[in-house]
Structures are given as structure tokens and as C-alpha cells.
ModelCIF file with pLDDT and N, C-alpha, C, O atoms, coordinates in Angstrom:
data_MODEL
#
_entry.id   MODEL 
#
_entity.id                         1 
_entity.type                       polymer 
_entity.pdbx_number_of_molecules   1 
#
_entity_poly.entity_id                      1 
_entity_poly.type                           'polypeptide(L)' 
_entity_poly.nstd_linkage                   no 
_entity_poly.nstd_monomer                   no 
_entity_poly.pdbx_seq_one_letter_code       
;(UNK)(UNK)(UNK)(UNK)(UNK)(UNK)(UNK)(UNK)(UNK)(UNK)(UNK)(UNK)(UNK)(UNK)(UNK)(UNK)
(UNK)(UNK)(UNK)(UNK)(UNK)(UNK)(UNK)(UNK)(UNK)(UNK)(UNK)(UNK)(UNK)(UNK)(UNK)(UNK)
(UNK)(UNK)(UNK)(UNK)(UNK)(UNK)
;
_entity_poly.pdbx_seq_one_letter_code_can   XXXXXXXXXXXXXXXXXXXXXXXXXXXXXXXXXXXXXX 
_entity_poly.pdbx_strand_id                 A 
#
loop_
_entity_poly_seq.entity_id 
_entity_poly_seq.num 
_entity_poly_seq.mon_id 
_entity_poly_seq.hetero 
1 1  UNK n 
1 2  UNK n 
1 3  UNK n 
1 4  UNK n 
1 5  UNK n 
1 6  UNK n 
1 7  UNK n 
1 8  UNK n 
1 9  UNK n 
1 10 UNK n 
1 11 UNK n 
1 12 UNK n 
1 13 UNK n 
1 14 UNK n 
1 15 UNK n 
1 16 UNK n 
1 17 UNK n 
1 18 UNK n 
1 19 UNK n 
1 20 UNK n 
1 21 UNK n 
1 22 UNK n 
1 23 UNK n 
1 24 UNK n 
1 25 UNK n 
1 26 UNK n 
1 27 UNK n 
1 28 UNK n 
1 29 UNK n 
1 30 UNK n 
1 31 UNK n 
1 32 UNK n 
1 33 UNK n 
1 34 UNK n 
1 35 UNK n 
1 36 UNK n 
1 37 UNK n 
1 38 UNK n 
#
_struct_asym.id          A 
_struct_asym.entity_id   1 
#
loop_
_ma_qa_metric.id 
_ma_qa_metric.mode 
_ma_qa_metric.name 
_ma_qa_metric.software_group_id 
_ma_qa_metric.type 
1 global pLDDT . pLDDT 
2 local  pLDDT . pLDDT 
#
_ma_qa_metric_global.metric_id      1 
_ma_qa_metric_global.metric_value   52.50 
_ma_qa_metric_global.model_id       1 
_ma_qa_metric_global.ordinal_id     1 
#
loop_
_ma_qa_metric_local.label_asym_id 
_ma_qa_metric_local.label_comp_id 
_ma_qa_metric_local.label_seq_id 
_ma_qa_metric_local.metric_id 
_ma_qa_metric_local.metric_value 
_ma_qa_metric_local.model_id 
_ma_qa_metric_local.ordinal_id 
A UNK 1  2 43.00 1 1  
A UNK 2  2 41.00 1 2  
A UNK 3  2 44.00 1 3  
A UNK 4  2 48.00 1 4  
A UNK 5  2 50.00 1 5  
A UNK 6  2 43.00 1 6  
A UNK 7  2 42.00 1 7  
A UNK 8  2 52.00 1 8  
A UNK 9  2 49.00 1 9  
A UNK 10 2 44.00 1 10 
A UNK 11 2 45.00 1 11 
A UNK 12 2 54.00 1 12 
A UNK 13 2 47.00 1 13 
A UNK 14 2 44.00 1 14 
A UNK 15 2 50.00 1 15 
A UNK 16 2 49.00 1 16 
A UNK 17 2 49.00 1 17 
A UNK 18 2 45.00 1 18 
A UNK 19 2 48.00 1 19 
A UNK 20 2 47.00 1 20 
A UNK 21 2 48.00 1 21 
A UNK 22 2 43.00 1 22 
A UNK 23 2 46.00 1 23 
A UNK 24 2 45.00 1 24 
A UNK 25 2 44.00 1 25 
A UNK 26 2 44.00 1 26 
A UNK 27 2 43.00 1 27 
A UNK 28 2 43.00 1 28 
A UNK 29 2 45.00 1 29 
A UNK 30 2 51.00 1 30 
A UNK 31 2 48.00 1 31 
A UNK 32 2 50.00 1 32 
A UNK 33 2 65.00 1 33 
A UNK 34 2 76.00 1 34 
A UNK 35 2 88.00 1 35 
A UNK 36 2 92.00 1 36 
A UNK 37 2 95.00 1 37 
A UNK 38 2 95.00 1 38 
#
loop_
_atom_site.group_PDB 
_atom_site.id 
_atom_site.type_symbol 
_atom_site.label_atom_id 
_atom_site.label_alt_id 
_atom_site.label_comp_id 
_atom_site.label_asym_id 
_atom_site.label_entity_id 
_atom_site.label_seq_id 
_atom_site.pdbx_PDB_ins_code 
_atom_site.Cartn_x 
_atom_site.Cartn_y 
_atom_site.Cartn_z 
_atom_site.occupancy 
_atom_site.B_iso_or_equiv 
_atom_site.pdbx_formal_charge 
_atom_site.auth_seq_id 
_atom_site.auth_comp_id 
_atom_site.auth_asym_id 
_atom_site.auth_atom_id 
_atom_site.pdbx_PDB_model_num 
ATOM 1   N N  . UNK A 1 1  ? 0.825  -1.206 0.000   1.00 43.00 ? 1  UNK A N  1 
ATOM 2   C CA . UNK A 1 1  ? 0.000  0.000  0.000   1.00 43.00 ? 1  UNK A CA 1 
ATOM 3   C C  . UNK A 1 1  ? 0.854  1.249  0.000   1.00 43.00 ? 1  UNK A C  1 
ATOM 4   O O  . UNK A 1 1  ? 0.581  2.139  -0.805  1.00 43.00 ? 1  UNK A O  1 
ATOM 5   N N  . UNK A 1 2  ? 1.855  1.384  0.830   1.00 41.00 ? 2  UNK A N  1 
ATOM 6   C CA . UNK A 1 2  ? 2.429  2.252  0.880   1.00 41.00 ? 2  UNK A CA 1 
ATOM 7   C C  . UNK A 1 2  ? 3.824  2.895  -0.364  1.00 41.00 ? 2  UNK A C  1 
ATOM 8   O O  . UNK A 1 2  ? 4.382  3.991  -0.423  1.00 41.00 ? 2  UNK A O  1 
ATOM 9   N N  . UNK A 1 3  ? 3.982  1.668  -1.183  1.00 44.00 ? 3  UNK A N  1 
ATOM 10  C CA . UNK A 1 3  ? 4.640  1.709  -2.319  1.00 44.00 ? 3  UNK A CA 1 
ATOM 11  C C  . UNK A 1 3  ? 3.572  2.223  -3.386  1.00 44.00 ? 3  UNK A C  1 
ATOM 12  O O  . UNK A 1 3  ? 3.933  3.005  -4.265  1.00 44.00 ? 3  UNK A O  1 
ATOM 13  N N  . UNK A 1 4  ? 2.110  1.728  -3.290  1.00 48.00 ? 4  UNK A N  1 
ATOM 14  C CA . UNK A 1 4  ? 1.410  2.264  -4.147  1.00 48.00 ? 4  UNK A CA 1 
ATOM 15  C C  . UNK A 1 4  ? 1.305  3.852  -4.243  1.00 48.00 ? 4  UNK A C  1 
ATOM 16  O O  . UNK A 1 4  ? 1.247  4.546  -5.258  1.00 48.00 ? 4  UNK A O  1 
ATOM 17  N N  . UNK A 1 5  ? 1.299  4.199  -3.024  1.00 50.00 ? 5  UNK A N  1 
ATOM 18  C CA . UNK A 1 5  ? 1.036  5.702  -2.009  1.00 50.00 ? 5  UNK A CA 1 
ATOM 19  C C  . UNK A 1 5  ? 1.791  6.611  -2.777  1.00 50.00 ? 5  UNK A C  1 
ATOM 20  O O  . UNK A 1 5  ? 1.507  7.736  -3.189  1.00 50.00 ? 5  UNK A O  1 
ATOM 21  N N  . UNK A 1 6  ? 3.229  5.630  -2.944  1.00 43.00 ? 6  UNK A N  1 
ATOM 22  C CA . UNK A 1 6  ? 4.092  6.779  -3.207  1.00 43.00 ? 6  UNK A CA 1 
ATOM 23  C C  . UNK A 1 6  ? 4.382  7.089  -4.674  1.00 43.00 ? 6  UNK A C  1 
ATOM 24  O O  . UNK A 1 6  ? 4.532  8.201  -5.181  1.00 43.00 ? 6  UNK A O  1 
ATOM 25  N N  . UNK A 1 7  ? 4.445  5.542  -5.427  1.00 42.00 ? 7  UNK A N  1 
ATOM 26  C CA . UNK A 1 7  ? 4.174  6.096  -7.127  1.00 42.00 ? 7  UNK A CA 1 
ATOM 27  C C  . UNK A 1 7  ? 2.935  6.855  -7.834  1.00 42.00 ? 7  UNK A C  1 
ATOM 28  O O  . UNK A 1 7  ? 2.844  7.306  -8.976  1.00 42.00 ? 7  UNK A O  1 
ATOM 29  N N  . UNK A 1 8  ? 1.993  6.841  -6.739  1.00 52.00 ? 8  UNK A N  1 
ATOM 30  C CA . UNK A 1 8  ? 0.864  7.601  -7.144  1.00 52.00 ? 8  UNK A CA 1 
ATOM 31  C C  . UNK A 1 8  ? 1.507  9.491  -6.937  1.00 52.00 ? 8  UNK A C  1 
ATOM 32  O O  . UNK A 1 8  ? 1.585  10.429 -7.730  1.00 52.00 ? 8  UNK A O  1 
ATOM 33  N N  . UNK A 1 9  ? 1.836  9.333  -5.536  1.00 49.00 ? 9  UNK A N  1 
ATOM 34  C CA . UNK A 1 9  ? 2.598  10.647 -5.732  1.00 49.00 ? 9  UNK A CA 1 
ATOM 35  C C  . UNK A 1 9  ? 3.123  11.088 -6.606  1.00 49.00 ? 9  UNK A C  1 
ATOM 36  O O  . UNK A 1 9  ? 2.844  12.099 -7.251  1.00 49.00 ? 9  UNK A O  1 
ATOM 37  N N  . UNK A 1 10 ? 4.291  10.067 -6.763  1.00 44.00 ? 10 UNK A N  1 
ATOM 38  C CA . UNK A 1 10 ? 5.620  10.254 -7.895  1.00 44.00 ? 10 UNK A CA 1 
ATOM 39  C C  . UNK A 1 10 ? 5.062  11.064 -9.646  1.00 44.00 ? 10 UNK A C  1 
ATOM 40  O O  . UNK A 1 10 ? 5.573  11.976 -10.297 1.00 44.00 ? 10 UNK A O  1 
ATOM 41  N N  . UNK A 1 11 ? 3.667  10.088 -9.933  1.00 45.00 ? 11 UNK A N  1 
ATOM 42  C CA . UNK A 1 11 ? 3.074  10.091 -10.522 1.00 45.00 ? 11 UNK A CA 1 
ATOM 43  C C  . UNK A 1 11 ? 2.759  11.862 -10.487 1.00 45.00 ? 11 UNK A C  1 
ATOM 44  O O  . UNK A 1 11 ? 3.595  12.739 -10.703 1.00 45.00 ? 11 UNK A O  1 
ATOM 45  N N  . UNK A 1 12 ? 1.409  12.035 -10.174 1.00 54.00 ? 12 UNK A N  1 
ATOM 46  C CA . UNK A 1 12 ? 1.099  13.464 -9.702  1.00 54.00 ? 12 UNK A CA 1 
ATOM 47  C C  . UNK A 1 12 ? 2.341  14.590 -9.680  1.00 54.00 ? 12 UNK A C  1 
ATOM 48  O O  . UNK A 1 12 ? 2.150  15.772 -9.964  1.00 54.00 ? 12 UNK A O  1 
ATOM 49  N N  . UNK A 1 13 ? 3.104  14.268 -9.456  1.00 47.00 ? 13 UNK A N  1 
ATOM 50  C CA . UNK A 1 13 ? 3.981  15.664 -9.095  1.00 47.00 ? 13 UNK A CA 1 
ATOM 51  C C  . UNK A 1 13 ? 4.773  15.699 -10.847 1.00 47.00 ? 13 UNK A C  1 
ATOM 52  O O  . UNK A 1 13 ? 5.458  16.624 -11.281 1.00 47.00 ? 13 UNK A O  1 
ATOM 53  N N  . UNK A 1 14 ? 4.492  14.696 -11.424 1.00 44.00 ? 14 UNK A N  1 
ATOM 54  C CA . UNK A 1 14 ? 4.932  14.323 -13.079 1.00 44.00 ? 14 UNK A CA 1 
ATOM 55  C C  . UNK A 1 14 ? 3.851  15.201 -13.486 1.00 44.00 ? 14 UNK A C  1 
ATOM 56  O O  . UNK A 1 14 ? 4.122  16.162 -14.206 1.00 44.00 ? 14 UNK A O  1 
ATOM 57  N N  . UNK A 1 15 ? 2.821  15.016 -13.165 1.00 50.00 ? 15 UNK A N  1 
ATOM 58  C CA . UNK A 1 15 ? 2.017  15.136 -13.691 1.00 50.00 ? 15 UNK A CA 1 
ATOM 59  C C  . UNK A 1 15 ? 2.061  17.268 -13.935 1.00 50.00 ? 15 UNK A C  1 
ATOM 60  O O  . UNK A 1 15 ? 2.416  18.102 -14.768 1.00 50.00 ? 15 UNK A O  1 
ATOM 61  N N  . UNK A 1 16 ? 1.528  17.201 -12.768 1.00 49.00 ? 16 UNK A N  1 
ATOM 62  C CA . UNK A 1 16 ? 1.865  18.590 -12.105 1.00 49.00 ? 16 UNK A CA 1 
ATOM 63  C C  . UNK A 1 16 ? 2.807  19.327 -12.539 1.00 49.00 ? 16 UNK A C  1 
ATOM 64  O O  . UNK A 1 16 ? 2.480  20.470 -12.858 1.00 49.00 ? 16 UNK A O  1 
ATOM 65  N N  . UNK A 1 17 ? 4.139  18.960 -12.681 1.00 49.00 ? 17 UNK A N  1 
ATOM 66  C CA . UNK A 1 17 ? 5.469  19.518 -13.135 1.00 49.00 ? 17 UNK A CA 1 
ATOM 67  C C  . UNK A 1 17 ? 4.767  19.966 -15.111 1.00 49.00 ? 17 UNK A C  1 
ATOM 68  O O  . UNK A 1 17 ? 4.720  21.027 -15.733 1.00 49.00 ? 17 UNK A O  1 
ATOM 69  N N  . UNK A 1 18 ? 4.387  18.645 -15.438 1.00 45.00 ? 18 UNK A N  1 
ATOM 70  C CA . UNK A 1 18 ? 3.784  19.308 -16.710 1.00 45.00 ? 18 UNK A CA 1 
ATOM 71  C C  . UNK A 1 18 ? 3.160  20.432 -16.499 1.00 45.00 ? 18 UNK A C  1 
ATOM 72  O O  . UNK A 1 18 ? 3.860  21.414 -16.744 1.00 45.00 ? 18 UNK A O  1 
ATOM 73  N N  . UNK A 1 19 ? 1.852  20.706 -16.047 1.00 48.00 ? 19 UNK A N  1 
ATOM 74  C CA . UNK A 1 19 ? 0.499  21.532 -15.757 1.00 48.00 ? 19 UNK A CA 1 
ATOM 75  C C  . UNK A 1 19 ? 2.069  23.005 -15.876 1.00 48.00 ? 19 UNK A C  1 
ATOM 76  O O  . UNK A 1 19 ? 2.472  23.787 -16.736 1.00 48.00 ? 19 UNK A O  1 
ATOM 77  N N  . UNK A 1 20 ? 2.346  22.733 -14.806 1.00 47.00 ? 20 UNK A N  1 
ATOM 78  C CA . UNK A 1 20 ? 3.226  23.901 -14.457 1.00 47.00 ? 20 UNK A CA 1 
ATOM 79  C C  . UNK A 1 20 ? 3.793  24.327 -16.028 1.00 47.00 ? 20 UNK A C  1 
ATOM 80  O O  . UNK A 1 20 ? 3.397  25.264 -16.721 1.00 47.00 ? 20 UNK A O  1 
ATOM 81  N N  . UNK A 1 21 ? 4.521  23.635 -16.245 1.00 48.00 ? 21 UNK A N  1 
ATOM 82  C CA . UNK A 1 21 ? 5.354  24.362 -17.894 1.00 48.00 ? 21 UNK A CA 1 
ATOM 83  C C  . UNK A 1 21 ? 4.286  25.240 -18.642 1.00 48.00 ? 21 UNK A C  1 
ATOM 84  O O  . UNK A 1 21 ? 4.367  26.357 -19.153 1.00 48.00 ? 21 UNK A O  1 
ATOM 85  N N  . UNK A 1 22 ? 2.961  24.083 -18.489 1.00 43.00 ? 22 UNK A N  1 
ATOM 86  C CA . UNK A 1 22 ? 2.229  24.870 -19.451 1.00 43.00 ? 22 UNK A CA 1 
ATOM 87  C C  . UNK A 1 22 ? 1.548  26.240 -18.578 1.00 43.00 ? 22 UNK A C  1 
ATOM 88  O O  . UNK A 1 22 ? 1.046  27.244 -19.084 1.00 43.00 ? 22 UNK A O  1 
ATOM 89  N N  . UNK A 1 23 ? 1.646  26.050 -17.700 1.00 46.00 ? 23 UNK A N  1 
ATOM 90  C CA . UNK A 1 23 ? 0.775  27.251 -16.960 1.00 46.00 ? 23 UNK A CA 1 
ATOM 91  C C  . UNK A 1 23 ? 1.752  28.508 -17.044 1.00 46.00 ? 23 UNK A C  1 
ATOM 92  O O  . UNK A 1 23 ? 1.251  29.625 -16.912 1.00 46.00 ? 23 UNK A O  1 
ATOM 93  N N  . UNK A 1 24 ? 2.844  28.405 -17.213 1.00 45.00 ? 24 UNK A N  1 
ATOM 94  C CA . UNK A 1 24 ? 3.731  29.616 -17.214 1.00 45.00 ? 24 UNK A CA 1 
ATOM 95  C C  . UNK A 1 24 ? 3.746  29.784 -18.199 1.00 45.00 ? 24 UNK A C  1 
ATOM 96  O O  . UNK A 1 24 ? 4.158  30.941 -18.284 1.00 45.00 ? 24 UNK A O  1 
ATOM 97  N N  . UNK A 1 25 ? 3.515  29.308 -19.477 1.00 44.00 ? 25 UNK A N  1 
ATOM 98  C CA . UNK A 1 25 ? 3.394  29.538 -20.871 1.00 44.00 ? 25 UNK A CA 1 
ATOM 99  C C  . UNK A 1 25 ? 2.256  30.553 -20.928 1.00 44.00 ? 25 UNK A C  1 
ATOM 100 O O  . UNK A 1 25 ? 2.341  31.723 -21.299 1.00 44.00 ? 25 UNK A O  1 
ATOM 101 N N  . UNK A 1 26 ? 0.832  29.695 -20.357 1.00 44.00 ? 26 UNK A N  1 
ATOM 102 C CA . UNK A 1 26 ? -0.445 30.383 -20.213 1.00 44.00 ? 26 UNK A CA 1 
ATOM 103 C C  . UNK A 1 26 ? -0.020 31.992 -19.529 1.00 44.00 ? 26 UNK A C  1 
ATOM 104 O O  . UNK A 1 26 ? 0.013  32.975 -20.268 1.00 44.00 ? 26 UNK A O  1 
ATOM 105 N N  . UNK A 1 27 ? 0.323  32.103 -17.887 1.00 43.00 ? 27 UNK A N  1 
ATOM 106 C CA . UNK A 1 27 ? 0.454  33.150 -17.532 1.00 43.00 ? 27 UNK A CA 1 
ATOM 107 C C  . UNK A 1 27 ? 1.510  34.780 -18.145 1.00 43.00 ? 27 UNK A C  1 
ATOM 108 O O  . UNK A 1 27 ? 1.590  35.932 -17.717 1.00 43.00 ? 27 UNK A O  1 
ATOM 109 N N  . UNK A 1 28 ? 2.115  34.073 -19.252 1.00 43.00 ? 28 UNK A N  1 
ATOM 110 C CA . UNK A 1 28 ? 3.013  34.974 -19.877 1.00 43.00 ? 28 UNK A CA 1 
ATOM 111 C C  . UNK A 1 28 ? 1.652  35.998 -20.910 1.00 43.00 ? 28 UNK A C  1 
ATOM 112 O O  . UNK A 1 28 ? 1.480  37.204 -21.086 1.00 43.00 ? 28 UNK A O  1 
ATOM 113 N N  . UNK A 1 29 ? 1.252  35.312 -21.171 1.00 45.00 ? 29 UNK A N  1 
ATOM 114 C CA . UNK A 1 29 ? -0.115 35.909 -22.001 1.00 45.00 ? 29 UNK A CA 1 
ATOM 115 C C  . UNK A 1 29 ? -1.337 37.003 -21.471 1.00 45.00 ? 29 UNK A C  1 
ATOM 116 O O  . UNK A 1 29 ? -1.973 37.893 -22.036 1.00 45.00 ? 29 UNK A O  1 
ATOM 117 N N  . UNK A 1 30 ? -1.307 36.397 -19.953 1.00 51.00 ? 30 UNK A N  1 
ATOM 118 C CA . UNK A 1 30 ? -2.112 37.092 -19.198 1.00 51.00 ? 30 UNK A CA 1 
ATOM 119 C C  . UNK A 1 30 ? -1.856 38.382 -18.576 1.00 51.00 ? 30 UNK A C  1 
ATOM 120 O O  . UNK A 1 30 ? -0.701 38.754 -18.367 1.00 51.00 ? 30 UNK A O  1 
ATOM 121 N N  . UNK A 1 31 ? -3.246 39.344 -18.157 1.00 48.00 ? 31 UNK A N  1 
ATOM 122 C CA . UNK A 1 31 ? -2.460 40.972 -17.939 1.00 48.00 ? 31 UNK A CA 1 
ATOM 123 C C  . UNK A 1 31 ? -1.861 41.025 -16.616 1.00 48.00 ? 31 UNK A C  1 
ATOM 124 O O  . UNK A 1 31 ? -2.409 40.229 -15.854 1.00 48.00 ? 31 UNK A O  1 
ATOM 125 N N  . UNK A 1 32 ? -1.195 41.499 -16.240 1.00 50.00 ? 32 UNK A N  1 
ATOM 126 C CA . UNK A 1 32 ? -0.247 42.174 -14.934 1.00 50.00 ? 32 UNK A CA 1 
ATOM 127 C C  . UNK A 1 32 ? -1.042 41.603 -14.088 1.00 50.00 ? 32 UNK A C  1 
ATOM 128 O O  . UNK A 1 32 ? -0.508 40.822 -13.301 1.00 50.00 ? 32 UNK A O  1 
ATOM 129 N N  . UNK A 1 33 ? -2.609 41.823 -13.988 1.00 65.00 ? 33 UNK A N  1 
ATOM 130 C CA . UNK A 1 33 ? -2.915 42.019 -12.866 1.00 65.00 ? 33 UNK A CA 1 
ATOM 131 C C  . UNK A 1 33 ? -3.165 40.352 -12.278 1.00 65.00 ? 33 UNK A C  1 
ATOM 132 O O  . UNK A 1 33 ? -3.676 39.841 -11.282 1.00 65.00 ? 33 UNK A O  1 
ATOM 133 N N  . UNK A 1 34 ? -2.544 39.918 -13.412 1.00 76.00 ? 34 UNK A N  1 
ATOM 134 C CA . UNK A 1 34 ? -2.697 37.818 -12.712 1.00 76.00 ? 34 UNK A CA 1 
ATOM 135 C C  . UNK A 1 34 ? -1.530 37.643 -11.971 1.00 76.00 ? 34 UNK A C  1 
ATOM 136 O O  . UNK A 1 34 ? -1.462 36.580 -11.352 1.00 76.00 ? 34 UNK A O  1 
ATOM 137 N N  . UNK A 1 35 ? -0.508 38.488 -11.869 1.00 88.00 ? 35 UNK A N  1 
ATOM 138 C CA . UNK A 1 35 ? 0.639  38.001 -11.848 1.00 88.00 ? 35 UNK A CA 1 
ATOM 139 C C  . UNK A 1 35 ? 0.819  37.396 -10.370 1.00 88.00 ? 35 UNK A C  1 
ATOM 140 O O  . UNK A 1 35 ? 1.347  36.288 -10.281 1.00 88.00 ? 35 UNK A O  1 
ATOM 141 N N  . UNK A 1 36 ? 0.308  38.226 -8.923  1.00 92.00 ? 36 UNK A N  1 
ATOM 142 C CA . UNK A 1 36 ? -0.160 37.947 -7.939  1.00 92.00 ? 36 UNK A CA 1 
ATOM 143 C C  . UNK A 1 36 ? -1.038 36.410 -8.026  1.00 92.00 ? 36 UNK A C  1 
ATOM 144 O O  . UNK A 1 36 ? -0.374 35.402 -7.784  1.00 92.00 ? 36 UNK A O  1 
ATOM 145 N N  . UNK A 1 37 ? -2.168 36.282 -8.290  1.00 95.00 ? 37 UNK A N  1 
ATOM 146 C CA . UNK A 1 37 ? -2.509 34.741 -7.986  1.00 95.00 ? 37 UNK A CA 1 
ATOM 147 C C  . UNK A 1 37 ? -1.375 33.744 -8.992  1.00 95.00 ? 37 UNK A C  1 
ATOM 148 O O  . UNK A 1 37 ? -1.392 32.622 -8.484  1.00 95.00 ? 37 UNK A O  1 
ATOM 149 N N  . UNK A 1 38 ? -0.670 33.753 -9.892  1.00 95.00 ? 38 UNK A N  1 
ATOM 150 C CA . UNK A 1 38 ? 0.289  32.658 -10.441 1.00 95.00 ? 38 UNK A CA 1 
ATOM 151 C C  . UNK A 1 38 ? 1.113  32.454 -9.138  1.00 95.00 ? 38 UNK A C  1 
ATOM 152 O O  . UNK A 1 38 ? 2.032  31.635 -9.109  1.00 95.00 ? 38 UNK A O  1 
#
């Protein structure tokens, strides 16, 4: 269980690390005033 626990993590933070690239791609586009919630 606890090996499962953790490639699920491992997993997710893969996952996440993507989201991220693209979200800073996204937030380069967006006006000033997003820059605070990124």
C-alpha cells in the first residue's frame, strides 16, 4: 500500500510539473494584474 502511495505521488507531481510548464506559458499571455494569484 504504501509503495502504491508513493508512485501515485511520484506520478502526480509528473504530472503537475507538466500543468506547471504549461501554466507559465499560459500566464506569460495574461495581464499584470494575474501576476499575484500565479
Amino acid at each position: 500500500m504504501k509503495n502504491n502511495t508513493f508512485r501515485f505521488i511520484i506520478l502526480m507531481i509528473a504530472i503537475l510539473s507538466l500543468v506547471s510548464c504549461a501554466s507559465r506559458k499560459v500566464s506569460q499571455s495574461q495581464p499584470q494584474s494575474s501576476a499575484p494569484a500565479f
